[in-house]
PDB file of N, CA and C in Angstrom:
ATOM      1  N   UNK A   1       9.244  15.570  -9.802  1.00  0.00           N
ATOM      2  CA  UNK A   1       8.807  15.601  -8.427  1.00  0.00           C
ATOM      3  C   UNK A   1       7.320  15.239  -8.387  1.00  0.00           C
ATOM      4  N   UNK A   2       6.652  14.528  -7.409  1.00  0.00           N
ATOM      5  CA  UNK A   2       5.882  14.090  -6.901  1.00  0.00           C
ATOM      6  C   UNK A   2       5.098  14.954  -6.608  1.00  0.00           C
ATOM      7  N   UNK A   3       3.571  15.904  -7.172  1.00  0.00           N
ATOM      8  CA  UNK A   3       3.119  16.855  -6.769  1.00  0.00           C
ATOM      9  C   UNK A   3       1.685  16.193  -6.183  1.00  0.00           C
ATOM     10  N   UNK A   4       0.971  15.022  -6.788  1.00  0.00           N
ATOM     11  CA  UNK A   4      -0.157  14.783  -7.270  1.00  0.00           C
ATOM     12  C   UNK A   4      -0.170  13.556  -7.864  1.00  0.00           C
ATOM     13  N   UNK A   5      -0.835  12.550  -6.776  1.00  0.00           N
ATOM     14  CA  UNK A   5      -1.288  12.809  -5.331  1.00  0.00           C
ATOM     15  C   UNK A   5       0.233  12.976  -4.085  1.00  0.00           C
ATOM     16  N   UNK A   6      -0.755  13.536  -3.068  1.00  0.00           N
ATOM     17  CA  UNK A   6       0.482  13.936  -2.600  1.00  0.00           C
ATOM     18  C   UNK A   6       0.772  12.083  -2.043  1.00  0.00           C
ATOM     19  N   UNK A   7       2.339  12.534  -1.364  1.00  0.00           N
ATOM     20  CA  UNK A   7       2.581  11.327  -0.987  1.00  0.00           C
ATOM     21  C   UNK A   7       1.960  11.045   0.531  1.00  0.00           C
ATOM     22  N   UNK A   8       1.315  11.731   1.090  1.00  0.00           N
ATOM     23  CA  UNK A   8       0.554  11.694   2.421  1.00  0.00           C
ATOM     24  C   UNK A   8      -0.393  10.776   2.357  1.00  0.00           C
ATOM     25  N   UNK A   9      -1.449  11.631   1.381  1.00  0.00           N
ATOM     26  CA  UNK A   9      -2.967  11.203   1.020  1.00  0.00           C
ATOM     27  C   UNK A   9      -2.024   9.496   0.219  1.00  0.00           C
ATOM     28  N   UNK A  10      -1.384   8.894  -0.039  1.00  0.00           N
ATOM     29  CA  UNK A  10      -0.846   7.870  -0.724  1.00  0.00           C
ATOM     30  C   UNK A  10      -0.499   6.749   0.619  1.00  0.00           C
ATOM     31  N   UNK A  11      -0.047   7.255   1.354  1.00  0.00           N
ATOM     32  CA  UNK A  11       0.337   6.408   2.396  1.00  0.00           C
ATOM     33  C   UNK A  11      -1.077   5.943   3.686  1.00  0.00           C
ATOM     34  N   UNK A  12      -2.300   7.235   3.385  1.00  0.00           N
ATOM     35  CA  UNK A  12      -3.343   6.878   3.932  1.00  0.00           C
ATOM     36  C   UNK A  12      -3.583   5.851   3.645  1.00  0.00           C
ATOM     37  N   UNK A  13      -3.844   4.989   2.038  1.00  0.00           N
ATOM     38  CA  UNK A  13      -4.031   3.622   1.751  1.00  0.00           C
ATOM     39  C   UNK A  13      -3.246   2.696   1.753  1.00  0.00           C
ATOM     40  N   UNK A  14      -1.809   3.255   1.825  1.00  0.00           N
ATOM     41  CA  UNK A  14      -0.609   1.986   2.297  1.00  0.00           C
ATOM     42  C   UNK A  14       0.259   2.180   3.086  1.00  0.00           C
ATOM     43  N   UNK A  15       0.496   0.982   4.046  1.00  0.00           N
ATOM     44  CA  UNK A  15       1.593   1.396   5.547  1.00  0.00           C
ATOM     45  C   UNK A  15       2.672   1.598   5.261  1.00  0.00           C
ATOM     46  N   UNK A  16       3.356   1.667   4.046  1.00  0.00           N
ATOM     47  CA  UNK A  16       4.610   2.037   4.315  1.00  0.00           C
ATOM     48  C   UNK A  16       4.919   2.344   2.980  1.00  0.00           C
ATOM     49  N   UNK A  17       6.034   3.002   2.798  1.00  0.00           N
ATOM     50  CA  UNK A  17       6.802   3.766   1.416  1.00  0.00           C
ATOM     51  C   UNK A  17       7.284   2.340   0.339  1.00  0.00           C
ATOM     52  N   UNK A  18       7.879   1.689   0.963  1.00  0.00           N
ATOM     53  CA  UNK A  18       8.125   0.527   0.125  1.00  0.00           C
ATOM     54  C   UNK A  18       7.029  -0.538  -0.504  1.00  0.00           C
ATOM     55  N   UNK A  19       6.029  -0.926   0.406  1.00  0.00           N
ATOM     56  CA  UNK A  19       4.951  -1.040  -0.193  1.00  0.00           C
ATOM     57  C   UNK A  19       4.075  -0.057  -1.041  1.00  0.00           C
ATOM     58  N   UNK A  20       4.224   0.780  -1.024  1.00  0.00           N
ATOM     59  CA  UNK A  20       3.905   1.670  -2.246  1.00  0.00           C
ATOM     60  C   UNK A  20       4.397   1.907  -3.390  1.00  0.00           C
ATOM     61  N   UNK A  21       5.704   1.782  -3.128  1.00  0.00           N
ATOM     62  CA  UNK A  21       6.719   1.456  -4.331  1.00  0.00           C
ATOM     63  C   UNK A  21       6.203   0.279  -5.474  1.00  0.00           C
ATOM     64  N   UNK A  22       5.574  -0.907  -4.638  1.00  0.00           N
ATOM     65  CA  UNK A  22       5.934  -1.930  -5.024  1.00  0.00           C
ATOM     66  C   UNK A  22       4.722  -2.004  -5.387  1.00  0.00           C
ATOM     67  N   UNK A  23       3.259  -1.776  -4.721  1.00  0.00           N
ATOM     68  CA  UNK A  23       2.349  -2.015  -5.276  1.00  0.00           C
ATOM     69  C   UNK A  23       2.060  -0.706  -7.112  1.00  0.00           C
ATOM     70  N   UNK A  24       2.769   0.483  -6.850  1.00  0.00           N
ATOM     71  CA  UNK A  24       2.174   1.298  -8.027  1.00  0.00           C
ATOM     72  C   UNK A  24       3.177   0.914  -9.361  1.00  0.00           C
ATOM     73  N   UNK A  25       4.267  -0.252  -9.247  1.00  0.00           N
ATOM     74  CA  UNK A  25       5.097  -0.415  -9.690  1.00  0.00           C
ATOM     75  C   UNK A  25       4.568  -1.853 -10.575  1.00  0.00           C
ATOM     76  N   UNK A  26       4.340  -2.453  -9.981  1.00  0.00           N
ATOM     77  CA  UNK A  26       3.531  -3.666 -10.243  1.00  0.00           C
ATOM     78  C   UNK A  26       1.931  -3.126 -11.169  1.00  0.00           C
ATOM     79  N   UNK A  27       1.074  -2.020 -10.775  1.00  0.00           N
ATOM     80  CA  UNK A  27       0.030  -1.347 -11.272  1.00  0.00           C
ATOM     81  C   UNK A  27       0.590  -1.026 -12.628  1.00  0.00           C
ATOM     82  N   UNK A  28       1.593  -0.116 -12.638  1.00  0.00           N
ATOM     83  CA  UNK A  28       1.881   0.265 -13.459  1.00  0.00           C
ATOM     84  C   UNK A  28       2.493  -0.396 -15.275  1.00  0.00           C
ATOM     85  N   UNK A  29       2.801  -1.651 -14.509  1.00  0.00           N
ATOM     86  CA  UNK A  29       3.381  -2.686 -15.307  1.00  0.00           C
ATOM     87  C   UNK A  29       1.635  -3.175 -15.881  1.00  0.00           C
ATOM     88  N   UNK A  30       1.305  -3.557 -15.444  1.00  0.00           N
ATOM     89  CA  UNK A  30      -0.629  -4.047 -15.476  1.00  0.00           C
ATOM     90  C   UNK A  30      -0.968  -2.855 -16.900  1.00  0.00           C
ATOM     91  N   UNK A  31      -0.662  -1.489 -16.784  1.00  0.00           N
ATOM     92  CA  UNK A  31      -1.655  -0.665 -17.103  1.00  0.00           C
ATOM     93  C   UNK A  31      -0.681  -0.935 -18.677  1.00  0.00           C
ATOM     94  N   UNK A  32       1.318  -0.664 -18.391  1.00  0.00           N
ATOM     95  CA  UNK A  32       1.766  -0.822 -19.999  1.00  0.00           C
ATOM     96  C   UNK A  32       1.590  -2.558 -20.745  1.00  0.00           C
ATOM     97  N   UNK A  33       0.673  -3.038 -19.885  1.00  0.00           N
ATOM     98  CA  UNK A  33       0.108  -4.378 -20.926  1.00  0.00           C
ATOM     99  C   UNK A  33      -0.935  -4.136 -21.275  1.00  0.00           C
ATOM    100  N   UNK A  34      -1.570  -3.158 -20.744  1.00  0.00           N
ATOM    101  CA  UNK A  34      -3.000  -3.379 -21.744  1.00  0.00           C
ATOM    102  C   UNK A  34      -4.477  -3.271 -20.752  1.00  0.00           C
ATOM    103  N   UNK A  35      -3.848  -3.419 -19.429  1.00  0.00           N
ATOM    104  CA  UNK A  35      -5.083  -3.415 -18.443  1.00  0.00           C
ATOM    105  C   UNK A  35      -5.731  -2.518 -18.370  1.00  0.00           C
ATOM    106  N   UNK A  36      -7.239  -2.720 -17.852  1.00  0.00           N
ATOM    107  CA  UNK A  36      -8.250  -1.784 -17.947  1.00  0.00           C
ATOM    108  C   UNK A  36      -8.181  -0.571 -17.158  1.00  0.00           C
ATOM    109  N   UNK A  37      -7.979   0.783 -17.332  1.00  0.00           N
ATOM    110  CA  UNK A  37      -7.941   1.829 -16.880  1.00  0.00           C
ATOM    111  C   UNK A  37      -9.344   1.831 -15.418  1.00  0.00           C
ATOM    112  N   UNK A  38      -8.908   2.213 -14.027  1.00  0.00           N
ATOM    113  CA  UNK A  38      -9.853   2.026 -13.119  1.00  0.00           C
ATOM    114  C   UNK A  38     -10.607   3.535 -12.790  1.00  0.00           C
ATOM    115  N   UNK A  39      -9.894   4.639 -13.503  1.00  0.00           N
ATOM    116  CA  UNK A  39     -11.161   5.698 -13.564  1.00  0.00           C
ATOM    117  C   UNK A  39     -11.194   6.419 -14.593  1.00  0.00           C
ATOM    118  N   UNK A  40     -12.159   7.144 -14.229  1.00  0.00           N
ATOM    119  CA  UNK A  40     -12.676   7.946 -15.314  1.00  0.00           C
ATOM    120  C   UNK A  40     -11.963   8.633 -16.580  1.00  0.00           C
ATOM    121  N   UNK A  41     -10.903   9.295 -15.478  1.00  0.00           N
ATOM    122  CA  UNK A  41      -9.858  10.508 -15.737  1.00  0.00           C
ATOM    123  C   UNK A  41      -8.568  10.586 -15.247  1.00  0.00           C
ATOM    124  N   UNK A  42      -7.385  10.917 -15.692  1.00  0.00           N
ATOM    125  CA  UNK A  42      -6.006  10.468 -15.397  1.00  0.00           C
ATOM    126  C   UNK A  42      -5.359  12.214 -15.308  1.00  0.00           C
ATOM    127  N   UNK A  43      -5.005  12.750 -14.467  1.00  0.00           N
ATOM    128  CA  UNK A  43      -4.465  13.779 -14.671  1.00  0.00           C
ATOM    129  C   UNK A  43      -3.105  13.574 -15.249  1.00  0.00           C
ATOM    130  N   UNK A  44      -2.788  12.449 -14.989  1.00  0.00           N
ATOM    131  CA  UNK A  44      -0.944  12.360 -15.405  1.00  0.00           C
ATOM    132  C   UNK A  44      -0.777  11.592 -17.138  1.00  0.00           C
ATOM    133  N   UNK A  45      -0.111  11.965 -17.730  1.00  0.00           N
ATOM    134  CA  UNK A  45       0.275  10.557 -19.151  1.00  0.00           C
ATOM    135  C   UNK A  45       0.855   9.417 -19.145  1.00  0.00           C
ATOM    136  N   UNK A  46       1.655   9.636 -17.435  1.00  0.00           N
ATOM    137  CA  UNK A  46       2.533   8.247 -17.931  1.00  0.00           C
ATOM    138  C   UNK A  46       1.601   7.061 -16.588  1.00  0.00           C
ATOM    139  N   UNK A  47       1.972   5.984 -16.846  1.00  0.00           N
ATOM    140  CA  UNK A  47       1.312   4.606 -16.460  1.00  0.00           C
ATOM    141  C   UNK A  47       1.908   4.538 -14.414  1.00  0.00           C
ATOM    142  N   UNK A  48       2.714   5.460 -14.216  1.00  0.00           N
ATOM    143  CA  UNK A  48       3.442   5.076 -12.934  1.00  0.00           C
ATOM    144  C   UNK A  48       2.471   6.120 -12.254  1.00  0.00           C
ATOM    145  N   UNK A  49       1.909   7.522 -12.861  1.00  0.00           N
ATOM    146  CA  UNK A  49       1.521   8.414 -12.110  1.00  0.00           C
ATOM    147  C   UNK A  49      -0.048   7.652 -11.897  1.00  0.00           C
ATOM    148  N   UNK A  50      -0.662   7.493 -13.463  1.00  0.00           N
ATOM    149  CA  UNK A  50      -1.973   6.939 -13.584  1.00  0.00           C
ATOM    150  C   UNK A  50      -2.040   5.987 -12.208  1.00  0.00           C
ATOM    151  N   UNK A  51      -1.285   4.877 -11.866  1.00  0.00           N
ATOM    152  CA  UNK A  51      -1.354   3.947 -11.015  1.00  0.00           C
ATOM    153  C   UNK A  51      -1.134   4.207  -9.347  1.00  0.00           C
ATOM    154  N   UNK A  52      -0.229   5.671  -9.354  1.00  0.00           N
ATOM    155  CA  UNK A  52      -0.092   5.870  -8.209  1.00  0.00           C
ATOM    156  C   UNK A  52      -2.148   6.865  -7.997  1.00  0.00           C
ATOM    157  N   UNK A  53      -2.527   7.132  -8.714  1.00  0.00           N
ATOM    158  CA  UNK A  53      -3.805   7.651  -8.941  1.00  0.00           C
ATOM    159  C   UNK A  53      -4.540   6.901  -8.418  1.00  0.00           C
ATOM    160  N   UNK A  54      -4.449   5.672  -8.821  1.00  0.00           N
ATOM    161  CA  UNK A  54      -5.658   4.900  -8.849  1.00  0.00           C
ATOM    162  C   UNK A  54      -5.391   4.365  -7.472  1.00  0.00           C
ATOM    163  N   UNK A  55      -4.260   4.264  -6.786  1.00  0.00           N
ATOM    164  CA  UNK A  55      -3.963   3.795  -5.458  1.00  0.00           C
ATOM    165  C   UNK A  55      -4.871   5.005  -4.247  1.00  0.00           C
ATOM    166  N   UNK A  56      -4.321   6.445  -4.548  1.00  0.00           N
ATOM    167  CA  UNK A  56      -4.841   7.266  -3.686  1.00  0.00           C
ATOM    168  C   UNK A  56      -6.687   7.528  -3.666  1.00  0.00           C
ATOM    169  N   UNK A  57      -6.903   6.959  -4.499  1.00  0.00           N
ATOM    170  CA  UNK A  57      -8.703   6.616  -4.850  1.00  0.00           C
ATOM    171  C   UNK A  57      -8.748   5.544  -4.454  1.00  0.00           C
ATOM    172  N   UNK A  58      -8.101   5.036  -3.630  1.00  0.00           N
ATOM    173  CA  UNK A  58      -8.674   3.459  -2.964  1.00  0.00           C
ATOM    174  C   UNK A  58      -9.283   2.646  -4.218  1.00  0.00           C
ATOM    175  N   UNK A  59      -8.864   2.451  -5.463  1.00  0.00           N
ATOM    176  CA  UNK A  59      -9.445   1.717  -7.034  1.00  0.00           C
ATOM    177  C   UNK A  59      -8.305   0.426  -6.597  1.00  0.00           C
ATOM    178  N   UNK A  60      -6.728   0.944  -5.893  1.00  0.00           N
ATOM    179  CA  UNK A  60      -5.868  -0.392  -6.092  1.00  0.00           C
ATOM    180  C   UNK A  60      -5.027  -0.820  -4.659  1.00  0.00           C
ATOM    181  N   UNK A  61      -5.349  -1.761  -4.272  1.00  0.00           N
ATOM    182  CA  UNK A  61      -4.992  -2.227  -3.038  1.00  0.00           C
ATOM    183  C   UNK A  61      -4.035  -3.736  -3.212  1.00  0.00           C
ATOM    184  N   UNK A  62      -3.231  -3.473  -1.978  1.00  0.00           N
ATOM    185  CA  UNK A  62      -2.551  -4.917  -1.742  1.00  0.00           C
ATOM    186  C   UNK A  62      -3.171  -5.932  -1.599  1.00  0.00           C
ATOM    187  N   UNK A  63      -3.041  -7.126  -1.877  1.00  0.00           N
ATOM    188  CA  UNK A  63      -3.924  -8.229  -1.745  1.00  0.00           C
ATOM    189  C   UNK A  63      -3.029  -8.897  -0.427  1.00  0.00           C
ATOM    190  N   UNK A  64      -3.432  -9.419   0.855  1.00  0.00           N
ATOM    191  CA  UNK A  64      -2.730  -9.333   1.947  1.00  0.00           C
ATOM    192  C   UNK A  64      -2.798 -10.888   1.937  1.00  0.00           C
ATOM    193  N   UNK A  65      -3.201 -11.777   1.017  1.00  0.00           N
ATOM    194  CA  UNK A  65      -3.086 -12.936   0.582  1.00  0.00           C
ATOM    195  C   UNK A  65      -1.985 -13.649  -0.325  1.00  0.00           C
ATOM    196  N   UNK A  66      -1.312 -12.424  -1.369  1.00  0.00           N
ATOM    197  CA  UNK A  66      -0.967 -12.876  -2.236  1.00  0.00           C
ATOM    198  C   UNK A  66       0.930 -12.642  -1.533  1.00  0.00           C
ATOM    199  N   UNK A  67       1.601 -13.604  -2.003  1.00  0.00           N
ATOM    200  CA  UNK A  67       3.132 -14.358  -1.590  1.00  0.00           C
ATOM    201  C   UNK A  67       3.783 -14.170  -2.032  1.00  0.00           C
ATOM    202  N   UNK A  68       4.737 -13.122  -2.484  1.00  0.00           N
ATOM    203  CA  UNK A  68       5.475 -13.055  -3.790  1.00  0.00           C
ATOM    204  C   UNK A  68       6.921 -13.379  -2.950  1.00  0.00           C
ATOM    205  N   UNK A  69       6.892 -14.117  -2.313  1.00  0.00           N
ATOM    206  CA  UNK A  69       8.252 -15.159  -1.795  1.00  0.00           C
ATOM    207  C   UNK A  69       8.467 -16.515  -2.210  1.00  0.00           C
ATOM    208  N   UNK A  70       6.752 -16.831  -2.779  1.00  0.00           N
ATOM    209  CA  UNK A  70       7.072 -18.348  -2.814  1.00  0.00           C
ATOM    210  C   UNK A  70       7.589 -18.634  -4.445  1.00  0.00           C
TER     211      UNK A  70
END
């Protein structure tokens, strides 16, 4: 279960549940290749919590440019 961050404070930085899905899902994939950790400190171990982390710290945002249709 989902304690931290809550899913409230999570949706403050993204409009909707599915876009959240998709952006900490995509983060998370970033972090098990090797990408650079965006803070300090991680309360969680695994790469899905770390990323949903770094979302509720405003560190990871949608890019409202980028197309993943084409």
């Amino acid at each position: 279960m989902l304690l931290y961050p809550s899913v409230d404070k999570l949706l403050e930085q993204v409009d909707s549940r599915y876009s959240l899905i998709m952006l900490a899902s995509k983060r998370a994939h970033e972090l098990d290749a090797g990408a650079k950790p965006l803070l300090a400190s991680y309360e969680s171990p695994k790469t899905i919590g770390r990323a949903l982390e770094e979302i509720a710290a405003g560190k990871v945002q949608i890019d409202p440019d980028e197309d993943d249709l084409a």
